[in-house]
Protein backbone atom coordinates (compact mmCIF):
# COMPACT_ATOMS: atom_id res chain seq x y z
CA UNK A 1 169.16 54.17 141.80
CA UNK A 2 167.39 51.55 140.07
CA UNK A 3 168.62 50.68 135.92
CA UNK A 4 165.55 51.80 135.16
CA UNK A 5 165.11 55.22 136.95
CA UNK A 6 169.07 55.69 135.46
CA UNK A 7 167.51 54.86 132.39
CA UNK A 8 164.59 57.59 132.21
CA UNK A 9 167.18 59.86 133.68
CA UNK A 10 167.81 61.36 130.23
CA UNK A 11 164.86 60.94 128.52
CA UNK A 12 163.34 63.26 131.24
CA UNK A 13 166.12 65.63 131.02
CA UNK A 14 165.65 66.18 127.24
CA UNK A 15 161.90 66.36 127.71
CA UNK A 16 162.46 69.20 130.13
CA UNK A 17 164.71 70.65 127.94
CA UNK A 18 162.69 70.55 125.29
CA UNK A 19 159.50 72.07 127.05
CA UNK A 20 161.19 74.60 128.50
CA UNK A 21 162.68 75.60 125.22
CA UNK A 22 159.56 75.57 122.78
CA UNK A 23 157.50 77.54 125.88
CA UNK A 24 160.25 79.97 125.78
CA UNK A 25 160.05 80.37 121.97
CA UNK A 26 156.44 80.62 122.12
CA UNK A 27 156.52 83.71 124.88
CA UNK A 28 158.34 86.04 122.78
CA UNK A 29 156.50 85.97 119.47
CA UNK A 30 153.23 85.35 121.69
CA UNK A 31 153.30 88.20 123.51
CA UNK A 32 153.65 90.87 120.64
CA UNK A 33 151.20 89.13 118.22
CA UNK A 34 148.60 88.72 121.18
CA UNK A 35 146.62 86.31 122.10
CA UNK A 36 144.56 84.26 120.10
CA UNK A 37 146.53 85.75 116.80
CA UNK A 38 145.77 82.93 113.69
CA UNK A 39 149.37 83.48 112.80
CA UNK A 40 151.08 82.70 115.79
CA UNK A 41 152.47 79.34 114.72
CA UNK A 42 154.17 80.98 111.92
CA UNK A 43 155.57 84.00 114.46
CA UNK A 44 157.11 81.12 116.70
CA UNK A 45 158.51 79.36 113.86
CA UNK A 46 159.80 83.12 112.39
CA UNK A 47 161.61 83.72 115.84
CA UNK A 48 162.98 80.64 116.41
CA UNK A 49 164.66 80.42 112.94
CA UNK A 50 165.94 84.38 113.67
CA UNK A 51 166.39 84.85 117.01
CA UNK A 52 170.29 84.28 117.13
CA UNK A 53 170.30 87.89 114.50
CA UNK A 54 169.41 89.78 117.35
CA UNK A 55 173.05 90.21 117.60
CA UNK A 56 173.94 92.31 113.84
CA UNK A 57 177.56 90.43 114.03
CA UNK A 58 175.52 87.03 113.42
CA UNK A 59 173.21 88.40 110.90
CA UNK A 60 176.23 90.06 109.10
CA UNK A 61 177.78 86.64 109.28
CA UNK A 62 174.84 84.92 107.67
CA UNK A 63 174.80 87.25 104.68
CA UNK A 64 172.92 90.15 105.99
CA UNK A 65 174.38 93.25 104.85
CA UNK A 66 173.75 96.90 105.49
CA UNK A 67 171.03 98.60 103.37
CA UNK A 68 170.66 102.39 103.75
CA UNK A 69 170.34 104.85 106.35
CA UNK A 70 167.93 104.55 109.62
CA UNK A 71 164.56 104.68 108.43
CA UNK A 72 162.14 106.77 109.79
CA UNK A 73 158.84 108.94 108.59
CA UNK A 74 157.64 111.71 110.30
CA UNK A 75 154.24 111.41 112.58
CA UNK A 76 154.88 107.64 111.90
CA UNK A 77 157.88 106.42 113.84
CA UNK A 78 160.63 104.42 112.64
CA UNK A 79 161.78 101.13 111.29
CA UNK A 80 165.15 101.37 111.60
CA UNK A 81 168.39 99.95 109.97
CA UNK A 82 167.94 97.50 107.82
CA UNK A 83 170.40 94.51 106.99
CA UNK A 84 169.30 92.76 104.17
CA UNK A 85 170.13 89.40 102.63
CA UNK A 86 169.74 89.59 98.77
CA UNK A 87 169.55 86.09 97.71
CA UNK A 88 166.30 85.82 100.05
CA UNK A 89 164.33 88.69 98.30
CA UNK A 90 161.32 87.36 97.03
CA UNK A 91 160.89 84.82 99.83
CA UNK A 92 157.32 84.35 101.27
CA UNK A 93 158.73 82.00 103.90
CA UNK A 94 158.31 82.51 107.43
CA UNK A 95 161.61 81.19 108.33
CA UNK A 96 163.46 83.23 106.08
CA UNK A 97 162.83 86.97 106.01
CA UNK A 98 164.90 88.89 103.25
CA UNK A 99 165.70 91.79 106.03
CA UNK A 100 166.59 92.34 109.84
CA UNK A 101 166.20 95.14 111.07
CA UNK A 102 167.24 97.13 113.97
CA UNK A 103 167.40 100.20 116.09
CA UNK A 104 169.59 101.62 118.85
CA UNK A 105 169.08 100.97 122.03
CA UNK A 106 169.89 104.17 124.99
CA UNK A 107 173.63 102.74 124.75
CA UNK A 108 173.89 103.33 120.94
CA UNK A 109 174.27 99.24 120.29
CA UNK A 110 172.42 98.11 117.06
CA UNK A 111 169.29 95.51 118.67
CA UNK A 112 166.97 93.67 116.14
CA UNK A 113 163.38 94.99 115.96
CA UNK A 114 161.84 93.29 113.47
CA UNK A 115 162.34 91.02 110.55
CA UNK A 116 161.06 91.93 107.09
CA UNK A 117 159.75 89.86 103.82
CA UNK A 118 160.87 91.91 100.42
CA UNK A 119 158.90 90.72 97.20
CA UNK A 120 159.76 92.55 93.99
CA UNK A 121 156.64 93.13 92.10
CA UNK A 122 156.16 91.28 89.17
CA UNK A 123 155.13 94.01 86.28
CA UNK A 124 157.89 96.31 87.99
CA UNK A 125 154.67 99.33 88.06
CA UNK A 126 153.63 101.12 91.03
CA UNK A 127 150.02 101.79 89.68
CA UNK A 128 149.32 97.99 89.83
CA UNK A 129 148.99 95.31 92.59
CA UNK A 130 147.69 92.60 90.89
CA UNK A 131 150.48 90.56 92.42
CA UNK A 132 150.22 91.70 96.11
CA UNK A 133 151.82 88.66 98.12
CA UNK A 134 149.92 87.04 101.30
CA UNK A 135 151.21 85.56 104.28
CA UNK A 136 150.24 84.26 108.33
CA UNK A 137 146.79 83.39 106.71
CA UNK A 138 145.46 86.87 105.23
CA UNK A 139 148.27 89.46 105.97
CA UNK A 140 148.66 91.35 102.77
CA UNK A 141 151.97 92.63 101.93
CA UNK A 142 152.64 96.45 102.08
CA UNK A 143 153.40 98.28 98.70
CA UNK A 144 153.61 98.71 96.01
CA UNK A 145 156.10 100.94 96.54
CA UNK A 146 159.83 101.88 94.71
CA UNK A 147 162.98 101.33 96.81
CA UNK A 148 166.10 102.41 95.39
CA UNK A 149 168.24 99.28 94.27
CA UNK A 150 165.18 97.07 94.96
CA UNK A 151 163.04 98.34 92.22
CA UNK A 152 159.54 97.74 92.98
CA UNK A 153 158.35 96.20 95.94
CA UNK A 154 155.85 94.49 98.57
CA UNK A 155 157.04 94.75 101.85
CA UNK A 156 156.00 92.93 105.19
CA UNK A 157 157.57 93.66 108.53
CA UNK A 158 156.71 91.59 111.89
CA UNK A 159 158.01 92.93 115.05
CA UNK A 160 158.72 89.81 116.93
CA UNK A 161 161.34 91.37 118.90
CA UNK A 162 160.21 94.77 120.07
CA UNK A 163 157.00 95.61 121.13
CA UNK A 164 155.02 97.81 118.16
CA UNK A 165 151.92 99.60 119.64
CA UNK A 166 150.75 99.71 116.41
CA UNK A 167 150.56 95.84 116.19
CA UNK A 168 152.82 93.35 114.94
CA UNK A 169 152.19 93.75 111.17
CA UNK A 170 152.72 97.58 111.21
CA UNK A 171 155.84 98.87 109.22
CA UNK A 172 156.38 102.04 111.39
CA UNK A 173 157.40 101.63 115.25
CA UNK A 174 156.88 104.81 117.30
CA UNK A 175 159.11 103.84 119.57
CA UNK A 176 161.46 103.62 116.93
CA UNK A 177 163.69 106.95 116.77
CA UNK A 178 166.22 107.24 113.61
CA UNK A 179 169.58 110.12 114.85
């Protein structure tokens, strides 16, 4: 082999590596925000920075902690169980949702579903939304609404890893089941 194909030897190895990785990232989030979605880029840079919490024993590692039964509303679906970490309440950034939350699968292990933004509104009121948060472009927060040890809150969920019929953005998965 010539010095110079040894040479490019690696550098085409870590381009590989690196294409196949960033089209890999891009598939998942891709494929549940659908095509031509305006906040895709954001998605792919949500799941890459979270995708190692779809084992709970990492997340729980990280700081996320259990918060409350399996949630679920009748007619509506489910969310799930949600693991929350506390000192990223009130974040707005894509890479670091305040929840993760997850379901069981048929064999009763916890999987993520979807991560989850938590913003505490400012005036504390549920009458007012003066404060409503944005993100991915125009995606209003959920809410207000009163959570018990949260106070009140705006809420946005993205399912980046489990398909919601409902659409990315929705915060109830009907193929989300609570026991």
């Amino acid at each position: 082999m010539s010095p110079l194909k040894a040479a490019m030897s690696p550098f085409r190895a870590v381009c590989a590596l690196t294409l196949t990785t960033a089209l890999a990232l891009a598939a998942a989030p891709a494929q549940a925000a659908g095509h031509g979605h305006d906040s895709e880029p954001e998605l792919v840079q949500t799941y890459a920075a979270t995708r190692h919490y779809q084992h709970v024993q990492r997340a729980m590692r990280d700081g996320y902690l259990p918060a409350g039964p399996c949630a679920a509303l009748p007619g509506e679906g489910g969310m799930g169980y949600h693991y929350v970490k506390q000192r990223l309440i009130n974040s707005t950034d894509p890479v670091k949702p305040a929840a993760i939350v997850y379901h069981k699968d048929k064999h009763g292990r916890l999987r993520a579903g979807a991560v989850e933004w938590i913003v505490r509104d400012a005036d504390q009121k549920v009458e007012t939304d003066r404060d409503r948060p944005v993100m991915f472009g125009d995606r209003h927060f959920d809410g207000p609404e009163e959570i018990p040890g949260l106070g009140v809150v705006y809420t946005l969920h993205a399912w980046i890893f489990k398909d919601n019929p409902r659409g990315v953005f929705h915060p109830w998965n009907p193929r989300v089941t609570c026991p």
